[in-house]
PDB file of N, CA and C in Angstrom:
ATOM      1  N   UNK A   1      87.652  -4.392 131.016  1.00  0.00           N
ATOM      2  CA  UNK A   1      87.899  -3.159 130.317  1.00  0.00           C
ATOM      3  C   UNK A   1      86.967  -2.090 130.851  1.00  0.00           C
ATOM      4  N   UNK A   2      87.523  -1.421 131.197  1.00  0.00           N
ATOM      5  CA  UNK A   2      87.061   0.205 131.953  1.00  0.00           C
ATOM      6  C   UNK A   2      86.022   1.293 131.007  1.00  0.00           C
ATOM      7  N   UNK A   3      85.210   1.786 130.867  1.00  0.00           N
ATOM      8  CA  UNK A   3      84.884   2.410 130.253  1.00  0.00           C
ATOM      9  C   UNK A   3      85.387   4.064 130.680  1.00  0.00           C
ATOM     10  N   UNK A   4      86.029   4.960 129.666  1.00  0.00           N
ATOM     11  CA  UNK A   4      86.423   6.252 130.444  1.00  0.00           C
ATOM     12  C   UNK A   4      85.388   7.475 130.568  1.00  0.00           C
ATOM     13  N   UNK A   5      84.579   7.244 129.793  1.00  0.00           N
ATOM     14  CA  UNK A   5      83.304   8.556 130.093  1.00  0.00           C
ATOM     15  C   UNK A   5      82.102   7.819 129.592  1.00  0.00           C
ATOM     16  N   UNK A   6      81.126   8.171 129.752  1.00  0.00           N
ATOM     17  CA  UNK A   6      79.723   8.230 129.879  1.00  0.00           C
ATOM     18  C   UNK A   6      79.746   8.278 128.192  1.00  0.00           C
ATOM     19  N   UNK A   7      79.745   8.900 127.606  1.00  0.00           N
ATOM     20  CA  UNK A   7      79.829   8.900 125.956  1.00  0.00           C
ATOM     21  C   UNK A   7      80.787   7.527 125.345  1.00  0.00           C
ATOM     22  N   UNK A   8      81.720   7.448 126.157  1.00  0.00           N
ATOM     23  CA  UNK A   8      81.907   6.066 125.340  1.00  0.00           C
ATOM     24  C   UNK A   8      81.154   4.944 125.471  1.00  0.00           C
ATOM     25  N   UNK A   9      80.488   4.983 126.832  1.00  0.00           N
ATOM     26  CA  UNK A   9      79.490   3.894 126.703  1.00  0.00           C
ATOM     27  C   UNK A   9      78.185   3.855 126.460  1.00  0.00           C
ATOM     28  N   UNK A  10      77.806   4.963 126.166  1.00  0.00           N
ATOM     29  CA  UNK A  10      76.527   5.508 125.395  1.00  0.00           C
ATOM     30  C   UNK A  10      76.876   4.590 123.640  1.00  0.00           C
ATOM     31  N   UNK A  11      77.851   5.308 123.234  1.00  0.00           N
ATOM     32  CA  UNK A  11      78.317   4.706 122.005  1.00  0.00           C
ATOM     33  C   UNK A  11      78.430   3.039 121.477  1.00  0.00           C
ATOM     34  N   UNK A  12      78.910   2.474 122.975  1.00  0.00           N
ATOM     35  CA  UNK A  12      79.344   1.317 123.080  1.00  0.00           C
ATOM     36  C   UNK A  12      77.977   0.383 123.123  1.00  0.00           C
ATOM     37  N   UNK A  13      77.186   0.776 123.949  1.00  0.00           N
ATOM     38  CA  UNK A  13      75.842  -0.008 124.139  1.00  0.00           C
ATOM     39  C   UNK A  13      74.939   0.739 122.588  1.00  0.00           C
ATOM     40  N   UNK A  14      74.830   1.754 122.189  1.00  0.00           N
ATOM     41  CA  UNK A  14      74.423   1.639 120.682  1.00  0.00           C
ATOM     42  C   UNK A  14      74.766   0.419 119.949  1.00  0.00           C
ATOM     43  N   UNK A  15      76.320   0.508 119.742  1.00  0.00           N
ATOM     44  CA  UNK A  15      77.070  -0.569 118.507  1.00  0.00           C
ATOM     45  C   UNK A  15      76.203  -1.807 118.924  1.00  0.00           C
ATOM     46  N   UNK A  16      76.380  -2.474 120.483  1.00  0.00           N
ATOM     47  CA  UNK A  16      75.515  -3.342 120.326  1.00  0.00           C
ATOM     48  C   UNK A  16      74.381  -4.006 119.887  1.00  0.00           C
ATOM     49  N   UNK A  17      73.494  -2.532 120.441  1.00  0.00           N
ATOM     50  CA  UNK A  17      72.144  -3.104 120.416  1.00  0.00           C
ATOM     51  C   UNK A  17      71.936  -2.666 118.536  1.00  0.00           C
ATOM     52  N   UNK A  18      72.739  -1.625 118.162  1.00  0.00           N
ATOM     53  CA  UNK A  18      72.599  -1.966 116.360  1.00  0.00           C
ATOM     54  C   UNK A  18      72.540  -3.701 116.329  1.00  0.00           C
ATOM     55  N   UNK A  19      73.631  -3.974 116.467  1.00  0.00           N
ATOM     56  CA  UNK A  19      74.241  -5.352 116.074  1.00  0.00           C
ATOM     57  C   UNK A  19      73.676  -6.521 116.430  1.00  0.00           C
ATOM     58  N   UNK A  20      72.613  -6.696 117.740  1.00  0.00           N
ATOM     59  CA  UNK A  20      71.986  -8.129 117.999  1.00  0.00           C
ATOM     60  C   UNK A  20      70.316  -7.235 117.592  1.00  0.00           C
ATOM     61  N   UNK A  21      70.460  -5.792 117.548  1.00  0.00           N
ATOM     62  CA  UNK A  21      69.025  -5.431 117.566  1.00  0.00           C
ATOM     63  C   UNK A  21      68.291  -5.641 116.140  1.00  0.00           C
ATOM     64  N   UNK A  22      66.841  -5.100 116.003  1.00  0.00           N
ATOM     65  CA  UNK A  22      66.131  -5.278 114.947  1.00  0.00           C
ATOM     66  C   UNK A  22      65.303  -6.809 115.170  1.00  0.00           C
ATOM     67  N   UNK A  23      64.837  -6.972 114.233  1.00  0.00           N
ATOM     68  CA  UNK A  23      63.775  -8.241 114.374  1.00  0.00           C
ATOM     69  C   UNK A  23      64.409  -9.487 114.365  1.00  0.00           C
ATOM     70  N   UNK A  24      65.594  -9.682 113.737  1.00  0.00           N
ATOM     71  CA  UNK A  24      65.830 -11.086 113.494  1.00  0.00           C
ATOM     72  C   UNK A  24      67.259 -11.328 113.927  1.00  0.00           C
ATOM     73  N   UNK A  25      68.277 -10.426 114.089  1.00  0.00           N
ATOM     74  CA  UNK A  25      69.590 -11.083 114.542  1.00  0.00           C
ATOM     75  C   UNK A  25      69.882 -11.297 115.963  1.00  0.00           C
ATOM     76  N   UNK A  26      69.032 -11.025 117.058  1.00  0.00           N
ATOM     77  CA  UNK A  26      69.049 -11.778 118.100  1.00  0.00           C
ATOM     78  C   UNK A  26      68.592 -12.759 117.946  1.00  0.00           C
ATOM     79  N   UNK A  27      67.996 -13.415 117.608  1.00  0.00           N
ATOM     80  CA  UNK A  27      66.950 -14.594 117.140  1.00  0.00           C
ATOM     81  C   UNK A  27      67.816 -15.701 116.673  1.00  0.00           C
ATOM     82  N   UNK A  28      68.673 -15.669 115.911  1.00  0.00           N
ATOM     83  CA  UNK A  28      69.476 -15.589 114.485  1.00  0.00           C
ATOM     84  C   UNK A  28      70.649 -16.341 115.819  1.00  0.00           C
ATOM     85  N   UNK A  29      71.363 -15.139 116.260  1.00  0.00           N
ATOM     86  CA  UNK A  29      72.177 -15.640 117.566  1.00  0.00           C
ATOM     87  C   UNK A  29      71.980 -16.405 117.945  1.00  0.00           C
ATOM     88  N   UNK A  30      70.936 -16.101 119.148  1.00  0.00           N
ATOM     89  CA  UNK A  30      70.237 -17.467 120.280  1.00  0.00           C
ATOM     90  C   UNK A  30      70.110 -18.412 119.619  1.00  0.00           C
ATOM     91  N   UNK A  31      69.309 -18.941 118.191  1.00  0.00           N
ATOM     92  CA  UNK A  31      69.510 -20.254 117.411  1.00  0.00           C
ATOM     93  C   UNK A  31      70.892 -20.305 117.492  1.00  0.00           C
ATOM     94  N   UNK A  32      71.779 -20.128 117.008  1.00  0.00           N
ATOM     95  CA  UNK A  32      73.111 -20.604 116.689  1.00  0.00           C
ATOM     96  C   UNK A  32      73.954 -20.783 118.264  1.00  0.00           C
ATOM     97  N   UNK A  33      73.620 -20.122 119.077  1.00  0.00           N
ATOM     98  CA  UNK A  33      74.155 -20.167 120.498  1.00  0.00           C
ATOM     99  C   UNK A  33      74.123 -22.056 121.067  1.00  0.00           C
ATOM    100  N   UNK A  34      72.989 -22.754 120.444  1.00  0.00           N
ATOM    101  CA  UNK A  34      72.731 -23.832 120.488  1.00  0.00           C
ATOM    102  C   UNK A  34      73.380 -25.044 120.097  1.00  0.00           C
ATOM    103  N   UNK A  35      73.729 -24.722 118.617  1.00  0.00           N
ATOM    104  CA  UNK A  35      74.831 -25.261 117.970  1.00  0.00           C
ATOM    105  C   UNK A  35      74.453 -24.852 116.325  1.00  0.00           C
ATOM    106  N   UNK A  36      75.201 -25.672 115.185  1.00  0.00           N
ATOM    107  CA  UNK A  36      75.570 -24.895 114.318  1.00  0.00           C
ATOM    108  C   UNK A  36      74.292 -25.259 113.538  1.00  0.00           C
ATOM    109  N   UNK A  37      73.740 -24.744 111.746  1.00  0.00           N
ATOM    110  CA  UNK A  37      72.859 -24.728 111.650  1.00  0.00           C
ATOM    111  C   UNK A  37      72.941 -24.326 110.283  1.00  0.00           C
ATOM    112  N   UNK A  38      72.018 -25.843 109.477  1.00  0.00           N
ATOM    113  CA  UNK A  38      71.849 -25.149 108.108  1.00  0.00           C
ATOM    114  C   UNK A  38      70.973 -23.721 107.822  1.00  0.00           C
ATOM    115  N   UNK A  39      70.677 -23.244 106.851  1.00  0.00           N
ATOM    116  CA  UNK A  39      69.991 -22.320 106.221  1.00  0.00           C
ATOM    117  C   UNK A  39      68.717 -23.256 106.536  1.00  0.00           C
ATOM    118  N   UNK A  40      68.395 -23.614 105.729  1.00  0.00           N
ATOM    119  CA  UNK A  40      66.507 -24.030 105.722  1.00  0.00           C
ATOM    120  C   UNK A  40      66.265 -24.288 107.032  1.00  0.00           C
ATOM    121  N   UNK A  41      67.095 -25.087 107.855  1.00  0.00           N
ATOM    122  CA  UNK A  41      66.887 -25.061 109.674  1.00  0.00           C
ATOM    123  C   UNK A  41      66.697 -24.275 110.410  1.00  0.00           C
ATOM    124  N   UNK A  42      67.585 -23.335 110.176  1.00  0.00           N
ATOM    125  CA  UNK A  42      67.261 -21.851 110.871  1.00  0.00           C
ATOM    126  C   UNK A  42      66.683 -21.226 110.472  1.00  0.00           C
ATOM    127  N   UNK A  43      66.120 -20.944 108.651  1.00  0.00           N
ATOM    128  CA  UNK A  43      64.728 -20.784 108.645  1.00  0.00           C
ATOM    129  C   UNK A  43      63.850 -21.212 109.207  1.00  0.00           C
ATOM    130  N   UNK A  44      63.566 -22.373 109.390  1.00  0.00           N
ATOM    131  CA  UNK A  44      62.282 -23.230 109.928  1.00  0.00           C
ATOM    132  C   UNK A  44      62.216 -22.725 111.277  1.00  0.00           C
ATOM    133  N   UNK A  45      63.172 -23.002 112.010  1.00  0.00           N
ATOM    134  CA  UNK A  45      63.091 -22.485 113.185  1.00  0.00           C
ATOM    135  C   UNK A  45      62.818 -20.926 113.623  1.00  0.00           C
ATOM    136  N   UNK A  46      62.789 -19.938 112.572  1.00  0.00           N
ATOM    137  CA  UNK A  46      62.753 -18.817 112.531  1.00  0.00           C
ATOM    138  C   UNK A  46      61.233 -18.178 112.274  1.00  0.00           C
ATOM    139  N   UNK A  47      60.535 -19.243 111.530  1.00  0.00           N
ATOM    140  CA  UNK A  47      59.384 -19.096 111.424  1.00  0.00           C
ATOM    141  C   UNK A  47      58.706 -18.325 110.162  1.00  0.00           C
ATOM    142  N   UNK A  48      58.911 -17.314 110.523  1.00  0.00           N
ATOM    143  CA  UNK A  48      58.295 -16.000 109.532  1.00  0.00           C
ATOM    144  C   UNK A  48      58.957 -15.236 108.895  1.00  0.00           C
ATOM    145  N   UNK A  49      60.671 -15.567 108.726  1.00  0.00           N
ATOM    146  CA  UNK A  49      61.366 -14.822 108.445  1.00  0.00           C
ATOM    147  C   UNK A  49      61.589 -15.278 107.011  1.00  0.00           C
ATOM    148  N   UNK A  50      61.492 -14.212 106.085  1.00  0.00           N
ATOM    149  CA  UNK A  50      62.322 -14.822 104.275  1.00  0.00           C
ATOM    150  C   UNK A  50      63.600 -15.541 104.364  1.00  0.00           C
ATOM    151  N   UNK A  51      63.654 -16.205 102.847  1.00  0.00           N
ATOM    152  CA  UNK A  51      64.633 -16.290 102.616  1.00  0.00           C
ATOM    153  C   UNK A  51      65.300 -15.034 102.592  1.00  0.00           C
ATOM    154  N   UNK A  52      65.631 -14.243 101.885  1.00  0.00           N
ATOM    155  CA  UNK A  52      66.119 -13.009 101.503  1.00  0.00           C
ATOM    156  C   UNK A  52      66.634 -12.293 102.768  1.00  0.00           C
ATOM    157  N   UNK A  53      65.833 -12.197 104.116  1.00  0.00           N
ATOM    158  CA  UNK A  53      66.118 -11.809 105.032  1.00  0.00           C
ATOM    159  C   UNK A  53      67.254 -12.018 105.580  1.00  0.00           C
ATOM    160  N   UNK A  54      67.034 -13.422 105.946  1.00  0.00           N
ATOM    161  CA  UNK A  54      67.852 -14.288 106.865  1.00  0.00           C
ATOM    162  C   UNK A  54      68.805 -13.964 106.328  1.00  0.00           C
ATOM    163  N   UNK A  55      69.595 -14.324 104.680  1.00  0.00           N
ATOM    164  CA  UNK A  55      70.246 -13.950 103.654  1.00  0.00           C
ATOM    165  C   UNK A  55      71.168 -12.825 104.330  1.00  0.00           C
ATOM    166  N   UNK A  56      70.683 -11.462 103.950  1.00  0.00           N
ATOM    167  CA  UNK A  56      70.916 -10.576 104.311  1.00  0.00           C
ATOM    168  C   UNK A  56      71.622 -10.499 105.733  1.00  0.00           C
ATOM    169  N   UNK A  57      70.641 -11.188 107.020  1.00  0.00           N
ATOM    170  CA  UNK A  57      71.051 -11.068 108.024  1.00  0.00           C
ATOM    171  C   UNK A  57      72.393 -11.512 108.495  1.00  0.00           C
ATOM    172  N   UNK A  58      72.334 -12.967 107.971  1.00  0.00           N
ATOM    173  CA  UNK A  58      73.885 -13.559 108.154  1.00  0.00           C
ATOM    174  C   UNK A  58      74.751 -13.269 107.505  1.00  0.00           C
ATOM    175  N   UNK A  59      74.688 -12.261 106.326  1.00  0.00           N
ATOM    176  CA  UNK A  59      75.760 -11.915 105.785  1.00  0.00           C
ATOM    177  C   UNK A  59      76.505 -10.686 106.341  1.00  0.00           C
ATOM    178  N   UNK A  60      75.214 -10.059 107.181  1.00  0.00           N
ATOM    179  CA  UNK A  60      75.927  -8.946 107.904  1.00  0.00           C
ATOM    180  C   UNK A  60      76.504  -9.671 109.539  1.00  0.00           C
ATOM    181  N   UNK A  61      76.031 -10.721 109.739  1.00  0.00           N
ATOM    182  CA  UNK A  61      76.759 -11.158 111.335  1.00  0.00           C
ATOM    183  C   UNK A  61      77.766 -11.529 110.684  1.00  0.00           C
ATOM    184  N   UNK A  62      78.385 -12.144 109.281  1.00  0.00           N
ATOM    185  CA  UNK A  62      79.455 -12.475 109.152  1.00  0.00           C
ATOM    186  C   UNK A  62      80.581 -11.705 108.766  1.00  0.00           C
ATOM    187  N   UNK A  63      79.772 -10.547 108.633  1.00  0.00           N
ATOM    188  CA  UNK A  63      81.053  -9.905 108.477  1.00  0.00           C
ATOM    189  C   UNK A  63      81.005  -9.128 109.266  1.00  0.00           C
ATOM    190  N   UNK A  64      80.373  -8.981 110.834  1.00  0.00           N
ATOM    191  CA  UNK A  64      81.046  -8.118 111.423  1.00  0.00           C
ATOM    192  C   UNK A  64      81.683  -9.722 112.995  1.00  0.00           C
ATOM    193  N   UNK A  65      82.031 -10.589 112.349  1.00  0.00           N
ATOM    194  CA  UNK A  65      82.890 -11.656 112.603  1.00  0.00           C
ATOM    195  C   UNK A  65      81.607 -12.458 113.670  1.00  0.00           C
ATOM    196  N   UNK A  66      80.456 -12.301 113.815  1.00  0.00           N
ATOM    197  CA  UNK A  66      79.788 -13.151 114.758  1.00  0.00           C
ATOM    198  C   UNK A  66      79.013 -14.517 113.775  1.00  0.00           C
ATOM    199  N   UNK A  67      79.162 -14.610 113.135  1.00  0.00           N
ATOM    200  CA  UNK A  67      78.853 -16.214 112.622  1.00  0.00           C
ATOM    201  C   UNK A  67      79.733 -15.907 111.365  1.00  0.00           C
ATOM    202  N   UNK A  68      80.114 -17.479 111.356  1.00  0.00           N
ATOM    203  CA  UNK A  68      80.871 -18.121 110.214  1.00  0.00           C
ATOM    204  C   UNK A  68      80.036 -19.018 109.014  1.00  0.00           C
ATOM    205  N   UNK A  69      79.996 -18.911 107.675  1.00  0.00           N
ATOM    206  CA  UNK A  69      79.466 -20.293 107.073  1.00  0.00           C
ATOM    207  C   UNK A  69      80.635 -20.819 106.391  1.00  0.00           C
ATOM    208  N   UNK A  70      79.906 -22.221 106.599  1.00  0.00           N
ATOM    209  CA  UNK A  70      80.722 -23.260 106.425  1.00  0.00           C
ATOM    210  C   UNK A  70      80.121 -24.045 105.182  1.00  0.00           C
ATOM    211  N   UNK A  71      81.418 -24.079 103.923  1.00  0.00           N
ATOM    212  CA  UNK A  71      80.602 -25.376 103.324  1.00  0.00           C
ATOM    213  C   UNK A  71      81.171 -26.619 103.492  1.00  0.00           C
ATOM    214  N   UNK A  72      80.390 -27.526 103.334  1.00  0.00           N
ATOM    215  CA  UNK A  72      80.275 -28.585 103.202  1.00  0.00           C
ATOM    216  C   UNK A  72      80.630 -30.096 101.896  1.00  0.00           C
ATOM    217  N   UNK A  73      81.584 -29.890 101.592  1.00  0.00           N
ATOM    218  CA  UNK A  73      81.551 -30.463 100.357  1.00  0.00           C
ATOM    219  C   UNK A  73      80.956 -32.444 100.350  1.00  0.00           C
ATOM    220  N   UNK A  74      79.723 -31.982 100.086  1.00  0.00           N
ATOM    221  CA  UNK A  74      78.880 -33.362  99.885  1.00  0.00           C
ATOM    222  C   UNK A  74      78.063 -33.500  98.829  1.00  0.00           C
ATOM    223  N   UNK A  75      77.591 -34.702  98.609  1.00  0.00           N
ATOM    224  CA  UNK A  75      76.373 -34.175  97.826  1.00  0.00           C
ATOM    225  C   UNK A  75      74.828 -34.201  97.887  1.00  0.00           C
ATOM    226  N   UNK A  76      74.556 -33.650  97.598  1.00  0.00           N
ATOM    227  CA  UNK A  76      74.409 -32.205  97.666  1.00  0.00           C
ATOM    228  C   UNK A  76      75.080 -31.464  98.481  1.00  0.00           C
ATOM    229  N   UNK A  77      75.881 -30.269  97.990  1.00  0.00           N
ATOM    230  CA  UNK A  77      76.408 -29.218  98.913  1.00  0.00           C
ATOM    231  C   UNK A  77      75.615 -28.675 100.405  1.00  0.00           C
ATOM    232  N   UNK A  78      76.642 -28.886 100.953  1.00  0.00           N
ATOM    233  CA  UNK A  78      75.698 -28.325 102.781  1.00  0.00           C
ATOM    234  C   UNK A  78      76.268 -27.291 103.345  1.00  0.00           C
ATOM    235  N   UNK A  79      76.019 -26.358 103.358  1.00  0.00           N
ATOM    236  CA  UNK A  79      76.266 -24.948 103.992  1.00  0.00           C
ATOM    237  C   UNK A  79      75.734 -24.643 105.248  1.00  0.00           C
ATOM    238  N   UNK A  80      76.235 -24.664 106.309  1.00  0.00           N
ATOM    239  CA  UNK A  80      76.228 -24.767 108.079  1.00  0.00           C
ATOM    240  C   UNK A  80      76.734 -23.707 108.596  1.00  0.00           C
ATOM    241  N   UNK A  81      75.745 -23.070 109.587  1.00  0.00           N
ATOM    242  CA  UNK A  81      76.366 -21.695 109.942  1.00  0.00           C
ATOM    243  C   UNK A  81      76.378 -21.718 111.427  1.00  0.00           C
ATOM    244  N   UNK A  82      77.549 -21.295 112.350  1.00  0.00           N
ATOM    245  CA  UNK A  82      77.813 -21.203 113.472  1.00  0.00           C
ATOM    246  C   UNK A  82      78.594 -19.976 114.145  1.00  0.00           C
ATOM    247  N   UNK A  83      78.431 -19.755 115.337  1.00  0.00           N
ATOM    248  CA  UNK A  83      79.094 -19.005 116.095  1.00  0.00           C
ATOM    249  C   UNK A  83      80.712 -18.456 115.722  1.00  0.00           C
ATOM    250  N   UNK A  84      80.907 -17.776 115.669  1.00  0.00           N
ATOM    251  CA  UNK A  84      82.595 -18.024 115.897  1.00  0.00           C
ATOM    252  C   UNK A  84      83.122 -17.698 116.900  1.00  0.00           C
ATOM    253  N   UNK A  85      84.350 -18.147 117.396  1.00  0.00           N
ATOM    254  CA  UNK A  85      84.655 -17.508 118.502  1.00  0.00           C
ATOM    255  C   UNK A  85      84.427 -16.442 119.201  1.00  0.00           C
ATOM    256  N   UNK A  86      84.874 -15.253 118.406  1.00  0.00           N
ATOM    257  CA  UNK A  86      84.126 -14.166 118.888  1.00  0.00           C
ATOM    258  C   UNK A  86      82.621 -14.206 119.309  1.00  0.00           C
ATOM    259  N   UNK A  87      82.011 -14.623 117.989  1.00  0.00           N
ATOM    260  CA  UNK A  87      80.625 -14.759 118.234  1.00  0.00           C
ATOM    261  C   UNK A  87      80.217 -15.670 119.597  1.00  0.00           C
ATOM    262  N   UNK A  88      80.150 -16.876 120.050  1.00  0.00           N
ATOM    263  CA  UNK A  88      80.077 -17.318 121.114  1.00  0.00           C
ATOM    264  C   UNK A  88      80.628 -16.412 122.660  1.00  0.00           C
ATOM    265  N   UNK A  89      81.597 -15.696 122.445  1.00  0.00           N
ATOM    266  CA  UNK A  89      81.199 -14.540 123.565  1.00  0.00           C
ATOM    267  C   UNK A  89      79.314 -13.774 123.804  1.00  0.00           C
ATOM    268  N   UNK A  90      78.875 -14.209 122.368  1.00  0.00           N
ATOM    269  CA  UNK A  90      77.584 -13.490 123.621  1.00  0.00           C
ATOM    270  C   UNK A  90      76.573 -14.165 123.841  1.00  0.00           C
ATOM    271  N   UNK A  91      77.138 -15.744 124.324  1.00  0.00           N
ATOM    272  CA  UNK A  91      76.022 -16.613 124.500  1.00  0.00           C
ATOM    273  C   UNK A  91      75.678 -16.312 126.114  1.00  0.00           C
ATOM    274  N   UNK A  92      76.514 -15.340 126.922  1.00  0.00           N
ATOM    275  CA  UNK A  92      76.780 -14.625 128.414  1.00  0.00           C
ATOM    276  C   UNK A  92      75.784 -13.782 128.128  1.00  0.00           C
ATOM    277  N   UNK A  93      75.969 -12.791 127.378  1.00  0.00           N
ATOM    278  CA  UNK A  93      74.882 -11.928 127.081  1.00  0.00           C
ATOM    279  C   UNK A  93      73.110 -12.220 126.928  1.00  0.00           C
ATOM    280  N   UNK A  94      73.080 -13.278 126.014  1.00  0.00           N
ATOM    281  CA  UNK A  94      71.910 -13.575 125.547  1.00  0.00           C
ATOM    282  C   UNK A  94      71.217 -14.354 126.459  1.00  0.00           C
ATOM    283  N   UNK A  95      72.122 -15.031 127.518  1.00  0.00           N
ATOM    284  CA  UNK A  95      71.229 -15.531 128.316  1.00  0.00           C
ATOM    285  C   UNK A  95      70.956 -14.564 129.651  1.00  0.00           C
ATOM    286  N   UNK A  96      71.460 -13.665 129.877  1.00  0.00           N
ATOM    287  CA  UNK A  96      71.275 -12.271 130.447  1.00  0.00           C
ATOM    288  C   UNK A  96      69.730 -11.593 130.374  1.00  0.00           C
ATOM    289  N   UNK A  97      70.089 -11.488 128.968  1.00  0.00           N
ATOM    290  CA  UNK A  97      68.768 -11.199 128.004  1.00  0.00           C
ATOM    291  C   UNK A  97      67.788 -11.668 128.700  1.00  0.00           C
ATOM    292  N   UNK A  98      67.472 -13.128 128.186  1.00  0.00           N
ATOM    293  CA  UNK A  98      66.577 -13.855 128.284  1.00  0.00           C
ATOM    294  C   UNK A  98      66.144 -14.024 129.887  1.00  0.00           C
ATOM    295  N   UNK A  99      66.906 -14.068 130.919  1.00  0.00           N
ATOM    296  CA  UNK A  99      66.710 -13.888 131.980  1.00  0.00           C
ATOM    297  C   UNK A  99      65.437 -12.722 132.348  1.00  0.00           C
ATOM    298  N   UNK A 100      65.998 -11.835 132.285  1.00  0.00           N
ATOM    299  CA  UNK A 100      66.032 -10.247 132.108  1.00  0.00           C
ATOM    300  C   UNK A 100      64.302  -9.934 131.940  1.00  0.00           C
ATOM    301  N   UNK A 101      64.129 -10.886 130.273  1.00  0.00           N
ATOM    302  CA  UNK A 101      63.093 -10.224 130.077  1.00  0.00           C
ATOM    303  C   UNK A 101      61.955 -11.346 130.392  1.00  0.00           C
ATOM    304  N   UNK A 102      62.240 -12.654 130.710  1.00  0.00           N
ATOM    305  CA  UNK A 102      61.434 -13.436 131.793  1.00  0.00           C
ATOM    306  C   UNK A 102      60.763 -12.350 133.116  1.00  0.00           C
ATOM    307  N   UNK A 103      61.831 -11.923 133.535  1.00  0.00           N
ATOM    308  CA  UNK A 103      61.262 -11.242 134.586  1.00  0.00           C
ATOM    309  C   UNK A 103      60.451  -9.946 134.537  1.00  0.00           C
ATOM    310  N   UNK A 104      61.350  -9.481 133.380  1.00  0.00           N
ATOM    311  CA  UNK A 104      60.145  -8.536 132.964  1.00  0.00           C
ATOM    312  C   UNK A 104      58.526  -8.199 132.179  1.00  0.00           C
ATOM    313  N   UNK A 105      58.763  -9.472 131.850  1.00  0.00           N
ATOM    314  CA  UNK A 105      56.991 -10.226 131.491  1.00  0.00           C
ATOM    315  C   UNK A 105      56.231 -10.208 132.474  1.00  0.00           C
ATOM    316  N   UNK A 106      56.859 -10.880 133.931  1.00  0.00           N
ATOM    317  CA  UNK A 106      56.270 -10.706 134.892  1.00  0.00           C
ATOM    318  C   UNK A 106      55.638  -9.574 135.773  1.00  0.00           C
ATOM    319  N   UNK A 107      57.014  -8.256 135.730  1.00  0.00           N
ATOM    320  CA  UNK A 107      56.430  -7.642 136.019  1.00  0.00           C
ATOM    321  C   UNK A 107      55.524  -6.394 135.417  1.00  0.00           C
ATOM    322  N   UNK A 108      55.778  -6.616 134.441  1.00  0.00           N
ATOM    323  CA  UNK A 108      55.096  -5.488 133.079  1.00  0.00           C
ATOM    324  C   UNK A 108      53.728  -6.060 132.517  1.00  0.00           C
ATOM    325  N   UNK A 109      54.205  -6.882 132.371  1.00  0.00           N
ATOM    326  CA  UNK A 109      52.789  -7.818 131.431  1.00  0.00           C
ATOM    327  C   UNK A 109      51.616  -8.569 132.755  1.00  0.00           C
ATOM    328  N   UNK A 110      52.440  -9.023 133.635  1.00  0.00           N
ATOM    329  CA  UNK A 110      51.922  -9.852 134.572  1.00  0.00           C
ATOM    330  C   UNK A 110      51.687 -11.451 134.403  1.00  0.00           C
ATOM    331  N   UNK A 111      52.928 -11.756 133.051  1.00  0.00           N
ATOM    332  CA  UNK A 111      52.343 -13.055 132.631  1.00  0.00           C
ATOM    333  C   UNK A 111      53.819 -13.819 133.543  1.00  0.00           C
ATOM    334  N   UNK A 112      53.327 -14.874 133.618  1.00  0.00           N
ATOM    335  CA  UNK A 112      54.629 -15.977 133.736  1.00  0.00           C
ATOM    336  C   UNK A 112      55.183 -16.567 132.430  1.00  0.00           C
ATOM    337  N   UNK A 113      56.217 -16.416 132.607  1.00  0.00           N
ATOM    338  CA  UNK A 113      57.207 -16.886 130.730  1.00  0.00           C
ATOM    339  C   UNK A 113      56.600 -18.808 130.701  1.00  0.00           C
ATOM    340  N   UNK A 114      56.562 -19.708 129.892  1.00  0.00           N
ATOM    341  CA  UNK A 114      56.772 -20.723 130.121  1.00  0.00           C
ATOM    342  C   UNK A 114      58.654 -21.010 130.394  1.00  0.00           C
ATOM    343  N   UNK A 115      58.506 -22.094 130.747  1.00  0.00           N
ATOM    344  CA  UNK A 115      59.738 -22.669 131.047  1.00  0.00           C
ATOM    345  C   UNK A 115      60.658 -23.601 130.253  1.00  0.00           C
TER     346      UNK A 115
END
């Protein structure tokens, strides 16, 4: 898909970086890019982030269609959150990303990323 002027893709790379940007929904992504993932897991793995946050966060990737939750009918109830189709389109992206800013540690910071 073609972009036709300079303003649409000014616009276009905004929507994005709204959408994976801020502190926690790239984060949020790349976990789930992995595979799918309770709540307290992807807390844990998230580190420092609230409940309330995360909350918040996945309720807005889900509704702008990049993760799905899933329940679980067990018992105890299990609620699992993953990619969705759409969403798994930017596991291309994120490892872009991550590329990207490996190299740019290097040359900005002067550090080497671990591996």
């Amino acid at each position: 898909m073609k972009v036709k002027n300079k303003e649409m893709g000014m616009k276009v790379v905004a929507d994005v970086l709204d959408m994976i940007g801020g502190r926690w929904r790239g984060p949020i992504l790349a976990r789930l890019c992995d595979q799918p993932m309770r709540f307290n897991e992807l807390k844990a793995s998230l580190k420092r982030i609230t409940s309330s946050t995360l909350t918040k966060e996945l309720r807005y990737l889900e509704q702008v269609k990049m993760v799905e939750r899933k329940v679980i009918s067990t018992n105890p109830v299990v609620v699992e959150y993953h990619l969705t189709k759409h969403g798994s389109s930017i596991k291309k992206l994120i490892k872009s990303v991550i590329a990207w800013g490996m190299k740019h540690r290097e040359i900005a910071l002067g550090k080497k990323s671990d591996k």
